[in-house]
N, C-alpha and C. Protein backbone atom coordinates (compact mmCIF):
# COMPACT_ATOMS: atom_id res chain seq x y z
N UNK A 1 -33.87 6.13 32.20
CA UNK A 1 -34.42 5.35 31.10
C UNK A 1 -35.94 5.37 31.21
N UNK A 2 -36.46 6.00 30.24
CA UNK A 2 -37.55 5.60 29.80
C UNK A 2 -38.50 4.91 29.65
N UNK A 3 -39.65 3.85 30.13
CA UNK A 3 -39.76 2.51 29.28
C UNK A 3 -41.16 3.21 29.26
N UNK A 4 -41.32 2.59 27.54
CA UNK A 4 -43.71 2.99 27.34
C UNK A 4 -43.94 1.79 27.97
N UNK A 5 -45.11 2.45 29.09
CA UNK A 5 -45.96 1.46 29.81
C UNK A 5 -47.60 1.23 28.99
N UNK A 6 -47.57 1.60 27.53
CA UNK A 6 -48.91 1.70 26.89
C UNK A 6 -49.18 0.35 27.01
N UNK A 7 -50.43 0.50 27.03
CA UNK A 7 -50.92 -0.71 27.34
C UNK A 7 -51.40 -1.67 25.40
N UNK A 8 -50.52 -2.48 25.19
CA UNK A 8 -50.33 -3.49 24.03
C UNK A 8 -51.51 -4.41 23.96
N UNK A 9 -52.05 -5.02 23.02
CA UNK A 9 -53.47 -6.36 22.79
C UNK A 9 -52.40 -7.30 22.24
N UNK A 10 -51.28 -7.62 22.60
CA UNK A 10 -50.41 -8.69 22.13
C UNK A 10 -50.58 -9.49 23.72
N UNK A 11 -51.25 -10.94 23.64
CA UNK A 11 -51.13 -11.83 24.44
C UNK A 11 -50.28 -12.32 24.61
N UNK A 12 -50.10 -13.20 25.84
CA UNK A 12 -48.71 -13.42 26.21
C UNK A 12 -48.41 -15.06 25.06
N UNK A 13 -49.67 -16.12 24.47
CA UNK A 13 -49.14 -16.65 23.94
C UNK A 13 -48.45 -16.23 22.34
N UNK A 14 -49.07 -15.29 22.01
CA UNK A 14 -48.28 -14.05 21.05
C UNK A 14 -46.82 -13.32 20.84
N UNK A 15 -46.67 -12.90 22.04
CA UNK A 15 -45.54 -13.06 22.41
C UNK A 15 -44.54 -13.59 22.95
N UNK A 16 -45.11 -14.78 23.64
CA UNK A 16 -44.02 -16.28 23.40
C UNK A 16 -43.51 -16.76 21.86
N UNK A 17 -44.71 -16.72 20.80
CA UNK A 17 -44.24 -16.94 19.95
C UNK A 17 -43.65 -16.50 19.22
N UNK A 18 -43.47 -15.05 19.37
CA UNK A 18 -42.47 -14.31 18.36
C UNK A 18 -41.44 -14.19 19.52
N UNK A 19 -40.92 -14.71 20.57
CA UNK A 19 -39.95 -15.09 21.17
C UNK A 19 -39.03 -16.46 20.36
N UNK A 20 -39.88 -16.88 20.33
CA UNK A 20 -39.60 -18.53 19.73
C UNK A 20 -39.22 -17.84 17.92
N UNK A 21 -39.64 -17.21 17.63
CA UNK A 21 -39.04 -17.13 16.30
C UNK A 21 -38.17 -16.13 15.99
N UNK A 22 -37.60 -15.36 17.09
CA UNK A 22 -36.50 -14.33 16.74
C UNK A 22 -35.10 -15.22 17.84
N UNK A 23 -35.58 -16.25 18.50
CA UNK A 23 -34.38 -17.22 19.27
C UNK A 23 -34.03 -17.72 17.89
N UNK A 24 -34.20 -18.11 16.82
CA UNK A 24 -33.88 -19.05 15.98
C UNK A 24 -33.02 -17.88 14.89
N UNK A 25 -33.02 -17.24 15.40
CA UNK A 25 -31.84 -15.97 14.15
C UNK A 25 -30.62 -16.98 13.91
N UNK A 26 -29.80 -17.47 15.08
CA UNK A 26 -28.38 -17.75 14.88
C UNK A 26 -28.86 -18.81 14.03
N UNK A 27 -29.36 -19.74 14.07
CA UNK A 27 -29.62 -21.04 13.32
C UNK A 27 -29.80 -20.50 11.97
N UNK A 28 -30.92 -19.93 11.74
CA UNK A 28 -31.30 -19.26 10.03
C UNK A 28 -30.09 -18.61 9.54
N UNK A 29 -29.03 -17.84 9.99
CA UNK A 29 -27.64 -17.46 9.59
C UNK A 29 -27.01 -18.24 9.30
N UNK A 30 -26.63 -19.31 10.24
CA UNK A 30 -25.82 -20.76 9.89
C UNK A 30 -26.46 -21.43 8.68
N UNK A 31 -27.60 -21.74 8.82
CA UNK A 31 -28.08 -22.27 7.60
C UNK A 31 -27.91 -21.22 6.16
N UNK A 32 -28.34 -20.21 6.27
CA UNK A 32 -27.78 -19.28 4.75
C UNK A 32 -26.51 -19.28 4.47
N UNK A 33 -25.68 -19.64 5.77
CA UNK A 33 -24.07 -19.45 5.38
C UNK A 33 -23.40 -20.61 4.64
N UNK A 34 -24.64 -21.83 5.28
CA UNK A 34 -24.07 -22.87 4.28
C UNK A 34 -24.84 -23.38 3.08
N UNK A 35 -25.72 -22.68 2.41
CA UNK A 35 -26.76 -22.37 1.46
C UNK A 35 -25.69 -21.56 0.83
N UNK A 36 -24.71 -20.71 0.76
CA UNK A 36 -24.05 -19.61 0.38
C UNK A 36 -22.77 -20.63 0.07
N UNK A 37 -22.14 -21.14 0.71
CA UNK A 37 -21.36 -22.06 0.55
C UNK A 37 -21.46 -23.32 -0.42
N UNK A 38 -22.72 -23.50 -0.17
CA UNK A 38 -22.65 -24.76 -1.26
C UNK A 38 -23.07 -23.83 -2.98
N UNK A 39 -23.89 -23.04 -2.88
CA UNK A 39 -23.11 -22.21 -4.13
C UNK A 39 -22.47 -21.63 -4.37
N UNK A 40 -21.69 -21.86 -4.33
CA UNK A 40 -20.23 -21.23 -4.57
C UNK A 40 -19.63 -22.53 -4.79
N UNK A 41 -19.63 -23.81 -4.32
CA UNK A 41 -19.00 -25.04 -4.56
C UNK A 41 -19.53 -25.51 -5.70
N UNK A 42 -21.00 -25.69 -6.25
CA UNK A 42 -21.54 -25.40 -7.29
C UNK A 42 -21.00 -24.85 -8.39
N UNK A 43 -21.08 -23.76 -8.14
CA UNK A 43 -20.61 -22.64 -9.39
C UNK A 43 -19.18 -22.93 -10.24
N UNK A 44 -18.63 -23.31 -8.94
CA UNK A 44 -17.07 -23.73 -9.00
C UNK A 44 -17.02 -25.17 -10.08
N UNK A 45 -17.41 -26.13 -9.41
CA UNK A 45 -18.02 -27.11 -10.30
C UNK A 45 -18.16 -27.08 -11.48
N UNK A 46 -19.26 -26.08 -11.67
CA UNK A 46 -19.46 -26.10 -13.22
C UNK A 46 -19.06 -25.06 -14.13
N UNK A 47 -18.12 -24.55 -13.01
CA UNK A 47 -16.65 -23.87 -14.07
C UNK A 47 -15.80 -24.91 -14.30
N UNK A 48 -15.51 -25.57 -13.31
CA UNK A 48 -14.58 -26.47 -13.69
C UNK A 48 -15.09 -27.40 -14.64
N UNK A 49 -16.39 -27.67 -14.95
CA UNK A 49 -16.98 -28.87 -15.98
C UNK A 49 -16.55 -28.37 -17.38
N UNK A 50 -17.02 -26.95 -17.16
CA UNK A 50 -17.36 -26.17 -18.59
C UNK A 50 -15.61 -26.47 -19.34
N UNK A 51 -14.86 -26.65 -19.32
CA UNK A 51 -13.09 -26.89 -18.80
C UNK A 51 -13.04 -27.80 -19.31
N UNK A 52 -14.05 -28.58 -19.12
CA UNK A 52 -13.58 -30.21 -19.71
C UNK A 52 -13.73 -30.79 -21.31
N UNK A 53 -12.95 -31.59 -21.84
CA UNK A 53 -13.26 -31.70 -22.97
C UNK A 53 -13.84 -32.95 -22.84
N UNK A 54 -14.20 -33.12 -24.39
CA UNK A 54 -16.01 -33.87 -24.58
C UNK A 54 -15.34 -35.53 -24.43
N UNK A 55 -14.29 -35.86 -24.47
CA UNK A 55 -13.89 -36.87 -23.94
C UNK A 55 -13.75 -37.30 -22.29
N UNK A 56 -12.97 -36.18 -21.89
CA UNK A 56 -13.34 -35.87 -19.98
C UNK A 56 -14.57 -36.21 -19.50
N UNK A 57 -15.48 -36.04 -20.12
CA UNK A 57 -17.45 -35.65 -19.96
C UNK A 57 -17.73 -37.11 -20.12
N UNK A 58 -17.21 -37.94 -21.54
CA UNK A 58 -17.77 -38.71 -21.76
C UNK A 58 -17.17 -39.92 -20.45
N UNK A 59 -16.05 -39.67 -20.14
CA UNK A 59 -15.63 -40.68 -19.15
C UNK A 59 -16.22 -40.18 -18.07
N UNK A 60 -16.42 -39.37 -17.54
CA UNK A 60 -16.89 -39.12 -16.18
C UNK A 60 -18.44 -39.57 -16.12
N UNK A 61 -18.93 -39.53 -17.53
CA UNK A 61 -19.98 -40.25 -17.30
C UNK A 61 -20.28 -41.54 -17.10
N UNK A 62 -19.27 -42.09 -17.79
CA UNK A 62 -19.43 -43.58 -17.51
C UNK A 62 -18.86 -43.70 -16.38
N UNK A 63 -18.03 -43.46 -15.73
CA UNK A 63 -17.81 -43.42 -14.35
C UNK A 63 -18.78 -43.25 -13.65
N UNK A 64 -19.65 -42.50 -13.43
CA UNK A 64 -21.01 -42.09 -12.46
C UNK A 64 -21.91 -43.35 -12.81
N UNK A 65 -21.97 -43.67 -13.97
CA UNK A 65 -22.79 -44.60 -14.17
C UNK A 65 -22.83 -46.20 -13.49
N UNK A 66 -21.43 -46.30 -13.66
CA UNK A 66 -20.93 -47.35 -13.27
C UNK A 66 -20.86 -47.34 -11.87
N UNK A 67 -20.85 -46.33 -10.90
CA UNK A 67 -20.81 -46.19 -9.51
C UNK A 67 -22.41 -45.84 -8.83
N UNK A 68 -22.99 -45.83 -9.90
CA UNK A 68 -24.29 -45.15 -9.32
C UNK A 68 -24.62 -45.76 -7.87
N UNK A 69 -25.53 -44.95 -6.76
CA UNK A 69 -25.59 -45.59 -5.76
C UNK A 69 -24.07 -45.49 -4.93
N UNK A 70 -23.14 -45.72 -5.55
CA UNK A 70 -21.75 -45.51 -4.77
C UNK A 70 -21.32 -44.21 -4.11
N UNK A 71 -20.85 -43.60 -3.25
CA UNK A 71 -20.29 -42.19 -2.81
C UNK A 71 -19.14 -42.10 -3.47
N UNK A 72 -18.79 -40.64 -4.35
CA UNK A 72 -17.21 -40.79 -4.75
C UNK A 72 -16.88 -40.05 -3.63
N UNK A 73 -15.54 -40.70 -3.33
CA UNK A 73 -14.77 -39.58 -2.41
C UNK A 73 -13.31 -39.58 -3.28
């Protein structure tokens, strides 16, 4: 094996820090995966809204209204 011994002008606090920002890959994946996930739950949503008739809409609104501040589960 090979290794270039050229001599680099990258300091070592330079390359601590692009240590520190290629450790954080798995995290930035997890986070897009659930960035990816919640649209798609989204999308879903407002397929399922588009579905509804204008009476459905009008109650669900007053429902939200009436709960505002509340969590639906």
């Amino acid at each position: 094996m090979i290794v270039n011994q050229a001599k680099h002008d990258r300091s070592t606090v330079e390359l601590a820090g692009l240590f520190q920002v290629v450790s954080g890959e798995n995290d930035a994946i997890r986070q897009l995966d659930g960035w990816v996930a919640d649209l798609r739950a989204m999308q879903a949503a407002k397929a399922a809204l588009s579905r509804c008739t204008f009476t459905e809409l009008l109650a669900a609104i007053a429902f939200r209204s009436a709960n505002a501040g509340s969590p639906v589960r």
